[in-house]
C-alpha atoms as a PDB file:
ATOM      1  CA  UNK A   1     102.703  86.553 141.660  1.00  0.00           C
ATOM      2  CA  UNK A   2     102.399  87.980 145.652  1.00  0.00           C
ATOM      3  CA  UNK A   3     102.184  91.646 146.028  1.00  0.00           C
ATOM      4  CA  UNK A   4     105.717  92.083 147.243  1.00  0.00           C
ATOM      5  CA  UNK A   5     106.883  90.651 143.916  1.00  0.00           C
ATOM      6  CA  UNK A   6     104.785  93.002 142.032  1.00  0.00           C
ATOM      7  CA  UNK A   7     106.052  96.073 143.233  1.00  0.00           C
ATOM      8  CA  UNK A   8     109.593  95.079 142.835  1.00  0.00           C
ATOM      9  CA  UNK A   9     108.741  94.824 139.790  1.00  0.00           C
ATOM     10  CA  UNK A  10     106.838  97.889 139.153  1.00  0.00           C
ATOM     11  CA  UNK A  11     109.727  99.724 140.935  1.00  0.00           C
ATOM     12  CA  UNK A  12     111.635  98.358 138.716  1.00  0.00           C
ATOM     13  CA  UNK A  13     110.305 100.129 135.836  1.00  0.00           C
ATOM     14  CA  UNK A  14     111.391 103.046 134.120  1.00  0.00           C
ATOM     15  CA  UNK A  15     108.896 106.294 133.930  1.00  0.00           C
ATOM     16  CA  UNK A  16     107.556 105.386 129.941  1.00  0.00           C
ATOM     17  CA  UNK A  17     107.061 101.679 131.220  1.00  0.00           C
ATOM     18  CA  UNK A  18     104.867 102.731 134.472  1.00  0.00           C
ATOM     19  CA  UNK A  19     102.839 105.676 132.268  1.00  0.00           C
ATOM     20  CA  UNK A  20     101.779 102.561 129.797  1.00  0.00           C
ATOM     21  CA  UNK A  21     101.007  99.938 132.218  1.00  0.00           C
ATOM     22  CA  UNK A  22      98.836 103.043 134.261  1.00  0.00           C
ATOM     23  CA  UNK A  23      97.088 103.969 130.973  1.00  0.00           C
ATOM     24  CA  UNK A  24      96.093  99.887 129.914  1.00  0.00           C
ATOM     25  CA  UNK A  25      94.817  99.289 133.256  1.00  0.00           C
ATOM     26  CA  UNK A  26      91.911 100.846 134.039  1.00  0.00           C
ATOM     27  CA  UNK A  27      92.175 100.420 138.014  1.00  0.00           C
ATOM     28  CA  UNK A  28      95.961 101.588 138.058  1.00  0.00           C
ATOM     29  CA  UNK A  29      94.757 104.614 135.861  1.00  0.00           C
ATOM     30  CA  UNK A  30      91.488 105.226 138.649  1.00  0.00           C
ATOM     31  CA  UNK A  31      94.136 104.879 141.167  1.00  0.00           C
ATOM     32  CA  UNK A  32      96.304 107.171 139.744  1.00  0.00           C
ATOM     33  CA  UNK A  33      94.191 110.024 139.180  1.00  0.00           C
ATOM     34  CA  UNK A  34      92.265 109.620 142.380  1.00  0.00           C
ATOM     35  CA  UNK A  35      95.838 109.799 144.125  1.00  0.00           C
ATOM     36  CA  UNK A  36      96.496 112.944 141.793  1.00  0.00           C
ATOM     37  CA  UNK A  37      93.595 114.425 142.959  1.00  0.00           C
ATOM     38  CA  UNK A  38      94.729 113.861 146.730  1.00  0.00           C
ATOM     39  CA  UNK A  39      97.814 115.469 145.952  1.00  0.00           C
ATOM     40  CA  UNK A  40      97.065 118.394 144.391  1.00  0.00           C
ATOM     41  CA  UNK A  41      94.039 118.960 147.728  1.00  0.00           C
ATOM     42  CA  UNK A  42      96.954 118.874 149.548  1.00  0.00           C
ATOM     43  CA  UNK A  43      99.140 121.287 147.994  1.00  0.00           C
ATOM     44  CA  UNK A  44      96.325 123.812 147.885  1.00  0.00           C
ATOM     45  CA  UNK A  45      95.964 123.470 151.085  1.00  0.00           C
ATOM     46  CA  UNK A  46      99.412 123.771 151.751  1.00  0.00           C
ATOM     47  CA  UNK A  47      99.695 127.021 149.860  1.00  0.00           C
ATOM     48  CA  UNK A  48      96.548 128.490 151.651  1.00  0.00           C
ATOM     49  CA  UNK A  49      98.771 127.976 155.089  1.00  0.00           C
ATOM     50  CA  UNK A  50     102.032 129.806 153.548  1.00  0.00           C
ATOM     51  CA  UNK A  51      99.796 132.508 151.982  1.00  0.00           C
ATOM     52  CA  UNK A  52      98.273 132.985 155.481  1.00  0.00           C
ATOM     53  CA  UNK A  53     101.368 133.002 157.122  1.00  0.00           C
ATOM     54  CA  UNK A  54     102.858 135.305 154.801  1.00  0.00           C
ATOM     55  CA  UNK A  55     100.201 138.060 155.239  1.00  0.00           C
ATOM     56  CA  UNK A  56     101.130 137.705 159.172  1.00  0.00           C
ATOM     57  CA  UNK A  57     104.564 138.076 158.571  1.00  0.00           C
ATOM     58  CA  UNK A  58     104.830 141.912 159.049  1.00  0.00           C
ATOM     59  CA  UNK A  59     107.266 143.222 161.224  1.00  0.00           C
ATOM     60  CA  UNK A  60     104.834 144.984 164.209  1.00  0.00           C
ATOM     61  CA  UNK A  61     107.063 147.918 164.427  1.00  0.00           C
ATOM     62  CA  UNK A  62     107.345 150.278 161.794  1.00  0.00           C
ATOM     63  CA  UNK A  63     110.687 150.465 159.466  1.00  0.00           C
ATOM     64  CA  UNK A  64     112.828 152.844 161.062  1.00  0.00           C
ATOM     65  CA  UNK A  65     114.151 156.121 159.097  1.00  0.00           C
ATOM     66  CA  UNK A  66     116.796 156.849 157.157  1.00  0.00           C
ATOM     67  CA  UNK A  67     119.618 157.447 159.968  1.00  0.00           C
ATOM     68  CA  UNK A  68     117.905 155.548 163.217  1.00  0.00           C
ATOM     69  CA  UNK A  69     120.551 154.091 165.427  1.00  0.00           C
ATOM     70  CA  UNK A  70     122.050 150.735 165.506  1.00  0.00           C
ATOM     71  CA  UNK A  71     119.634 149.288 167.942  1.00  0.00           C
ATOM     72  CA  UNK A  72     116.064 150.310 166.694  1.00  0.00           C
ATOM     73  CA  UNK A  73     117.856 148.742 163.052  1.00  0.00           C
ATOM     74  CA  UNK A  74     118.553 145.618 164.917  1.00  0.00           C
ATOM     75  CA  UNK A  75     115.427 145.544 166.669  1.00  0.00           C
ATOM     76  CA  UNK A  76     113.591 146.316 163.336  1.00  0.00           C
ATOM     77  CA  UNK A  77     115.086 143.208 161.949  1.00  0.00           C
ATOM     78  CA  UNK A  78     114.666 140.497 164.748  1.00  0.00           C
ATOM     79  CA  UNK A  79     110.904 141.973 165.142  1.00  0.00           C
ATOM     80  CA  UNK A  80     110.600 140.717 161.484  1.00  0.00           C
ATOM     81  CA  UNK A  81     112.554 137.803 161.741  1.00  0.00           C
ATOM     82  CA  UNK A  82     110.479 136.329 164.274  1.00  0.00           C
ATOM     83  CA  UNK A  83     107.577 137.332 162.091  1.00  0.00           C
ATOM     84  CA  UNK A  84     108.997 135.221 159.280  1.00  0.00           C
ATOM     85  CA  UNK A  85     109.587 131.982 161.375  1.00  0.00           C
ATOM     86  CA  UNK A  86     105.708 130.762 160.429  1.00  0.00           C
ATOM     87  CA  UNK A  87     106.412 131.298 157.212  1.00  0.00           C
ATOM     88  CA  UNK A  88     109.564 129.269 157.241  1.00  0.00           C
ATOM     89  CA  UNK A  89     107.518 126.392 159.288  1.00  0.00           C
ATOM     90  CA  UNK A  90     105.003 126.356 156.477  1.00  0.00           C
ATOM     91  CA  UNK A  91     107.560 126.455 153.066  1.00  0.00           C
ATOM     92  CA  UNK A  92     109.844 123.724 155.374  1.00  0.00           C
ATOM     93  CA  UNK A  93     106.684 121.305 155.637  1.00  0.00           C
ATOM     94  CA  UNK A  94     106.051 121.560 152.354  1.00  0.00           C
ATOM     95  CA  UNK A  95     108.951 120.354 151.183  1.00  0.00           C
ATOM     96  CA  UNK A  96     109.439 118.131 153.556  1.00  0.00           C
ATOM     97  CA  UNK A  97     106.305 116.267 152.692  1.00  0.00           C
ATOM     98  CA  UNK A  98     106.756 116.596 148.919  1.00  0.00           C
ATOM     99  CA  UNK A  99     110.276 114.791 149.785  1.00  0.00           C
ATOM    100  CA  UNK A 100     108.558 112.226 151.328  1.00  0.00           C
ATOM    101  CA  UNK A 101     106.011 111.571 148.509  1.00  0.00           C
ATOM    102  CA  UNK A 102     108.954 111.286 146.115  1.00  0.00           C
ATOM    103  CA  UNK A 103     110.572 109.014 147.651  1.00  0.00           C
ATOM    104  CA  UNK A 104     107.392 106.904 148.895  1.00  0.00           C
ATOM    105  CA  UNK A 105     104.961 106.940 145.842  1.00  0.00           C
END
């Protein structure tokens, strides 16, 4: 059977049917956990960067008081809006990439 055959065939396969074929072969199973391993490198990694860019996030002018005009409010909130866009970068990879692995893996 070619390889191309194979994986139609293992795509084919519901989530019960791929778990037992993974746990009776013992170089599916390696795979499997060595790939799990990858995976979960990556997310920590991934979570280190939105961590990180979360603790950068804060506005660099201080909340205004109770009462401030219009204008220092708006400026207040662009200020931290352009502190958040990192953030948003980071959290939009990551599910990005986790889309990606769903639909590739």
């Amino acid at each position: 059977m070619d390889f191309d055959t194979r994986k139609k065939h293992f795509e084919s396969l519901g989530y019960a049917e791929k778990l037992l074929y993974v746990v009776a072969n013992w170089n599916a199973a390696t795979f499997a956990y060595n790939r799990l391993e990858v995976h979960r490198a990556a997310a920590r990694t991934q979570m280190a960067r939105i961590s990180e860019a979360m603790a950068n996030s804060r506005p660099s002018i201080p909340e205004p008081e109770p009462g401030a005009s219009l204008e220092v409010a708006q400026a207040y909130v662009r200020n931290g809006l352009a502190h958040m866009v990192p953030v948003l970068y980071e959290v939009h990879f990551y599910f990005v990439a986790w889309g990606w692995l769903q639909k590739h893996a």
